[in-house]
N, C-alpha and C. Protein backbone atom coordinates (compact mmCIF):
# COMPACT_ATOMS: atom_id res chain seq x y z
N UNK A 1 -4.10 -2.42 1.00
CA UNK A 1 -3.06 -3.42 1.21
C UNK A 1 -3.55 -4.75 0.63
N UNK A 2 -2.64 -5.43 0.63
CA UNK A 2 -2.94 -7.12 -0.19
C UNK A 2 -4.44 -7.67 0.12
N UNK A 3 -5.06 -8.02 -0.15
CA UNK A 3 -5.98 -9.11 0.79
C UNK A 3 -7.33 -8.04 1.77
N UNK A 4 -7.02 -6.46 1.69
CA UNK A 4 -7.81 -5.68 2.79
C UNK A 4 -8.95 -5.71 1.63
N UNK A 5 -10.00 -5.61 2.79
CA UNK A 5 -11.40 -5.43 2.07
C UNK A 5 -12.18 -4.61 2.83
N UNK A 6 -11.58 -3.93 3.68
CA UNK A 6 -12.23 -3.01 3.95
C UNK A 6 -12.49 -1.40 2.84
N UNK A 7 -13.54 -1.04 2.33
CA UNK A 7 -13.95 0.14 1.66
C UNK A 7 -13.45 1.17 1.42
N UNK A 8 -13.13 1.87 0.66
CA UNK A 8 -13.00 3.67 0.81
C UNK A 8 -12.98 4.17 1.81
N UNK A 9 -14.86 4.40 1.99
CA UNK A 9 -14.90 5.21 3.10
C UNK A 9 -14.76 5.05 4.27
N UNK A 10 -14.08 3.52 5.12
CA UNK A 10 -14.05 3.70 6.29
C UNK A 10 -12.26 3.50 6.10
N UNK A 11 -11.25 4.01 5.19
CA UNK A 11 -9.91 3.90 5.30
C UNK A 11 -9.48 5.45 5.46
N UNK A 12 -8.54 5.37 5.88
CA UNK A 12 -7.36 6.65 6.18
C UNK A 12 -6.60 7.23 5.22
N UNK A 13 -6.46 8.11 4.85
CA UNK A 13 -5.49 8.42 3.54
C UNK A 13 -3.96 8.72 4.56
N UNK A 14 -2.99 8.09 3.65
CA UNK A 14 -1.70 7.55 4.25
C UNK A 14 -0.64 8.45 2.83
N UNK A 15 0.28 9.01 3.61
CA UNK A 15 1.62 9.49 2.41
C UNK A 15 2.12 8.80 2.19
N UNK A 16 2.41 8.25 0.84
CA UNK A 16 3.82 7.14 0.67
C UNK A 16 5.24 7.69 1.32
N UNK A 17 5.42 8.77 0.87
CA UNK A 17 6.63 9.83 1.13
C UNK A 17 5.98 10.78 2.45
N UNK A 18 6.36 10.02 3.66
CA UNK A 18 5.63 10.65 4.74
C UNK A 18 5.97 11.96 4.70
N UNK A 19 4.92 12.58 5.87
CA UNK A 19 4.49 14.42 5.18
C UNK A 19 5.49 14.12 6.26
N UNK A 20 6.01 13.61 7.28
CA UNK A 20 6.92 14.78 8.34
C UNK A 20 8.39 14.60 7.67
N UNK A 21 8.64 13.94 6.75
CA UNK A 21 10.00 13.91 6.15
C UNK A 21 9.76 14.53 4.40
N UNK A 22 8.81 15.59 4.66
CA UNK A 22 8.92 16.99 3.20
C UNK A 22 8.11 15.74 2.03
N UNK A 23 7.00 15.10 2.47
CA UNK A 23 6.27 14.42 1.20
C UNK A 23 5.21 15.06 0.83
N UNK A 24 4.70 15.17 -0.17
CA UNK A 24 3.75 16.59 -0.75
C UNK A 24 2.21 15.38 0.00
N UNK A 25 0.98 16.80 0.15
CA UNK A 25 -0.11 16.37 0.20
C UNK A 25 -0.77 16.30 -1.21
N UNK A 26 -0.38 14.79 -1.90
CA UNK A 26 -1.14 15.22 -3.32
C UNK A 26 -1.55 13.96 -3.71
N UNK A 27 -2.46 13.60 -4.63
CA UNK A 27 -2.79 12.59 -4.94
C UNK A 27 -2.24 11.45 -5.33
N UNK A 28 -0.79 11.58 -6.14
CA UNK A 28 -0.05 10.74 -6.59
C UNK A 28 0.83 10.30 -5.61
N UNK A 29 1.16 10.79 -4.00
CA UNK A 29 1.85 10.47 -3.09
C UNK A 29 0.79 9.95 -2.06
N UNK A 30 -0.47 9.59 -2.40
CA UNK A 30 -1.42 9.25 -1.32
C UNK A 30 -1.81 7.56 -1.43
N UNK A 31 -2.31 6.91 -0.61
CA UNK A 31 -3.15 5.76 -0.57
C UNK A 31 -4.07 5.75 0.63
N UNK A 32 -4.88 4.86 0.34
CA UNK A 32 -6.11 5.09 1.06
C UNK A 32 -5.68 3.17 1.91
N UNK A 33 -5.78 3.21 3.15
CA UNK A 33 -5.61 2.09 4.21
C UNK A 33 -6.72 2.02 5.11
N UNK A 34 -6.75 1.13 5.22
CA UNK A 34 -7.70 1.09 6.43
C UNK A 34 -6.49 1.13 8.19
N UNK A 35 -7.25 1.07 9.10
CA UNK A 35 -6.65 1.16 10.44
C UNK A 35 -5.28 0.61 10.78
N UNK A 36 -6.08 -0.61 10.58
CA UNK A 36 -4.73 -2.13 10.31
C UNK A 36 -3.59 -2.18 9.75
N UNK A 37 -3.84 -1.39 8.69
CA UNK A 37 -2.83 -1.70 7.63
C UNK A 37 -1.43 -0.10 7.30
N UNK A 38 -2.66 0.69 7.85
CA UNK A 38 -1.45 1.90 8.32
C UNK A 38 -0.73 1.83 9.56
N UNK A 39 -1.25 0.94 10.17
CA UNK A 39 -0.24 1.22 11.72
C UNK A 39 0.55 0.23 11.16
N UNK A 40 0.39 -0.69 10.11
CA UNK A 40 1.66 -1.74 9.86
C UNK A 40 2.52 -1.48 9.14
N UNK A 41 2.34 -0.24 8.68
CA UNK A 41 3.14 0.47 7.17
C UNK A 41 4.06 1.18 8.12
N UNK A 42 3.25 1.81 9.04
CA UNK A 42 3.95 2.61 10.10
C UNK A 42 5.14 1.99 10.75
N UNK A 43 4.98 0.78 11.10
CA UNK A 43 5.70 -0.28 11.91
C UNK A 43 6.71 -0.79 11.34
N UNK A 44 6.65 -0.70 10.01
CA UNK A 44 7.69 -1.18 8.86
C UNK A 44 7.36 -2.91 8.40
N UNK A 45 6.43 -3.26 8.42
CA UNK A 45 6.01 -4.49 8.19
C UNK A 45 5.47 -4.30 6.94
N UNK A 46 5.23 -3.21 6.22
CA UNK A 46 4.94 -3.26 4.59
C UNK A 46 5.80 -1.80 3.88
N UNK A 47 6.38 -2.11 2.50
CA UNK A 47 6.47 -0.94 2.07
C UNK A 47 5.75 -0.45 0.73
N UNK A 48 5.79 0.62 0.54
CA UNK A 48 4.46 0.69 -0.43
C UNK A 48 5.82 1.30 -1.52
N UNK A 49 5.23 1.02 -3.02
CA UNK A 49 6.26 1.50 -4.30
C UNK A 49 4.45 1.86 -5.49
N UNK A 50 4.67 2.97 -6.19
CA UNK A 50 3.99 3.13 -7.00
C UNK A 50 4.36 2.98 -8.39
N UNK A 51 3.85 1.81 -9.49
CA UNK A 51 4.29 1.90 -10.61
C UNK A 51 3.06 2.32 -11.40
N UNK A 52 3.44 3.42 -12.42
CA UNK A 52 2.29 3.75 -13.45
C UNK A 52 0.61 3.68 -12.52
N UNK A 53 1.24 4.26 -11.32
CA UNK A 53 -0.27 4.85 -10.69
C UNK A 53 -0.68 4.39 -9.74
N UNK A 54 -0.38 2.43 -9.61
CA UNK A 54 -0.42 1.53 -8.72
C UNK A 54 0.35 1.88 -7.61
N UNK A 55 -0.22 1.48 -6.78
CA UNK A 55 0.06 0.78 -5.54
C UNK A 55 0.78 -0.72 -5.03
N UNK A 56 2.19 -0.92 -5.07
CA UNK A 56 2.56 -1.97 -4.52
C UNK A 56 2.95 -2.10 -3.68
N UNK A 57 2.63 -3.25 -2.92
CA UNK A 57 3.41 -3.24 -1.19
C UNK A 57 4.03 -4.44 -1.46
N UNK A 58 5.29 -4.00 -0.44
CA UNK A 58 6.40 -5.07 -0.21
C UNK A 58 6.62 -4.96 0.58
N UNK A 59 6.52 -6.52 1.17
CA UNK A 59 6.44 -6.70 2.93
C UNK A 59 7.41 -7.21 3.39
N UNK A 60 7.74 -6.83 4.91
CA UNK A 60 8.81 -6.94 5.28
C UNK A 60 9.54 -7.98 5.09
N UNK A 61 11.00 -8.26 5.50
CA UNK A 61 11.77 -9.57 5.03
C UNK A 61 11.47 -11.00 6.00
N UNK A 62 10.56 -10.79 7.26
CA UNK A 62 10.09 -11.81 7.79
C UNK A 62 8.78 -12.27 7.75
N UNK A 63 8.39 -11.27 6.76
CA UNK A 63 7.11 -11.87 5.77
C UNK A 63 7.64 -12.58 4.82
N UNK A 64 8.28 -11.85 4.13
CA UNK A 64 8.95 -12.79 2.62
C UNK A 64 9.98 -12.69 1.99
N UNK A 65 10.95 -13.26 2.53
CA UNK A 65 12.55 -12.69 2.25
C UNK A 65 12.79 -12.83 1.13
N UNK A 66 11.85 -12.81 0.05
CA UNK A 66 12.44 -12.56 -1.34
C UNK A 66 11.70 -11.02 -1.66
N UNK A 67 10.44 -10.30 -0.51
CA UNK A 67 9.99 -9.25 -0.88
C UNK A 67 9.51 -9.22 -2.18
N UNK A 68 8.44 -10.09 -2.49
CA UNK A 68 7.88 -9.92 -3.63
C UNK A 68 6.44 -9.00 -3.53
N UNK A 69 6.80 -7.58 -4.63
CA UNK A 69 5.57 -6.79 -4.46
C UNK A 69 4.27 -7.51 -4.49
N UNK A 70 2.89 -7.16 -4.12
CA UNK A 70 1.56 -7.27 -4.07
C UNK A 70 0.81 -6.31 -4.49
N UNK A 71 -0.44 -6.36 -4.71
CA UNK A 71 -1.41 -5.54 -5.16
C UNK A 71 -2.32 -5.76 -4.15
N UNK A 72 -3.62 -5.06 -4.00
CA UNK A 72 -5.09 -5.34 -3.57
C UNK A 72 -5.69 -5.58 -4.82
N UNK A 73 -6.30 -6.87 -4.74
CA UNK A 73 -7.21 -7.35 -5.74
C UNK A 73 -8.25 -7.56 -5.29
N UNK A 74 -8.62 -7.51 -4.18
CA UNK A 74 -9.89 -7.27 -3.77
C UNK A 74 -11.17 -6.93 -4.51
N UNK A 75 -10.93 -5.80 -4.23
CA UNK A 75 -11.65 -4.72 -5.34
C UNK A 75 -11.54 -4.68 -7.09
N UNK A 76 -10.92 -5.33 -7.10
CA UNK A 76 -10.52 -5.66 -8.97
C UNK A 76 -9.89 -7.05 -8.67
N UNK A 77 -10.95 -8.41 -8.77
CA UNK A 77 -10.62 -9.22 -8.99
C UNK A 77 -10.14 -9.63 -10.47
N UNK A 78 -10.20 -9.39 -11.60
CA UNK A 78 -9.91 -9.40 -12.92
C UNK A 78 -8.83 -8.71 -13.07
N UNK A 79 -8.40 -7.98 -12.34
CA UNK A 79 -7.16 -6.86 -12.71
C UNK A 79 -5.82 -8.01 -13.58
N UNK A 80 -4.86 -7.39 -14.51
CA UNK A 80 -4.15 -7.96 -14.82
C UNK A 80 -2.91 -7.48 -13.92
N UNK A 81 -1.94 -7.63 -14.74
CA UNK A 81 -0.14 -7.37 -13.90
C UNK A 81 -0.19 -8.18 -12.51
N UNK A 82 -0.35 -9.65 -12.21
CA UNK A 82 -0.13 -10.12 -10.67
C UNK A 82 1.66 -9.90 -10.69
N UNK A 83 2.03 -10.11 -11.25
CA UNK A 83 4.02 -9.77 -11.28
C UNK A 83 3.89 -8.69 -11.56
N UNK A 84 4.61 -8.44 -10.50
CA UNK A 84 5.96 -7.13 -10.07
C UNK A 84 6.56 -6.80 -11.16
């Protein structure tokens, strides 16, 4: 998620296309969250969209009522594409 810095190995692998509503267990429908950030996905306070492989979250409308996607740059501070 935006801003998480928590690691790989201590995150959860999460379905974009949740498995109890027929979403495949596969790599291209997966992300890796930490604790925090899946119970908030859960909650509906973020939604996740994949472009060309990425991971974007768009957070709810009383986060940012224009819903502008995010990345984690954390981990790839240099990354390019900051726009959606």
């Amino acid at each position: 998620a935006p801003a998480c810095s928590i690691s790989a190995p201590w995150c959860e692998a999460h379905h974009i296309e949740h498995w109890e509503n027929g979403g495949p267990t596969a790599v291209d429908n997966g992300v890796l969250l930490c604790s925090h950030h899946h119970h908030a996905v859960h909650a509906g306070n973020w939604e996740i969209s994949v472009r060309d492989g990425i991971p974007w979250f768009i957070p709810a409308c009383h986060h940012d009522p224009e819903r502008r996607p995010r990345r984690n740059r954390y981990w790839r501070p240099g990354a390019v594409g900051d726009d959606a």
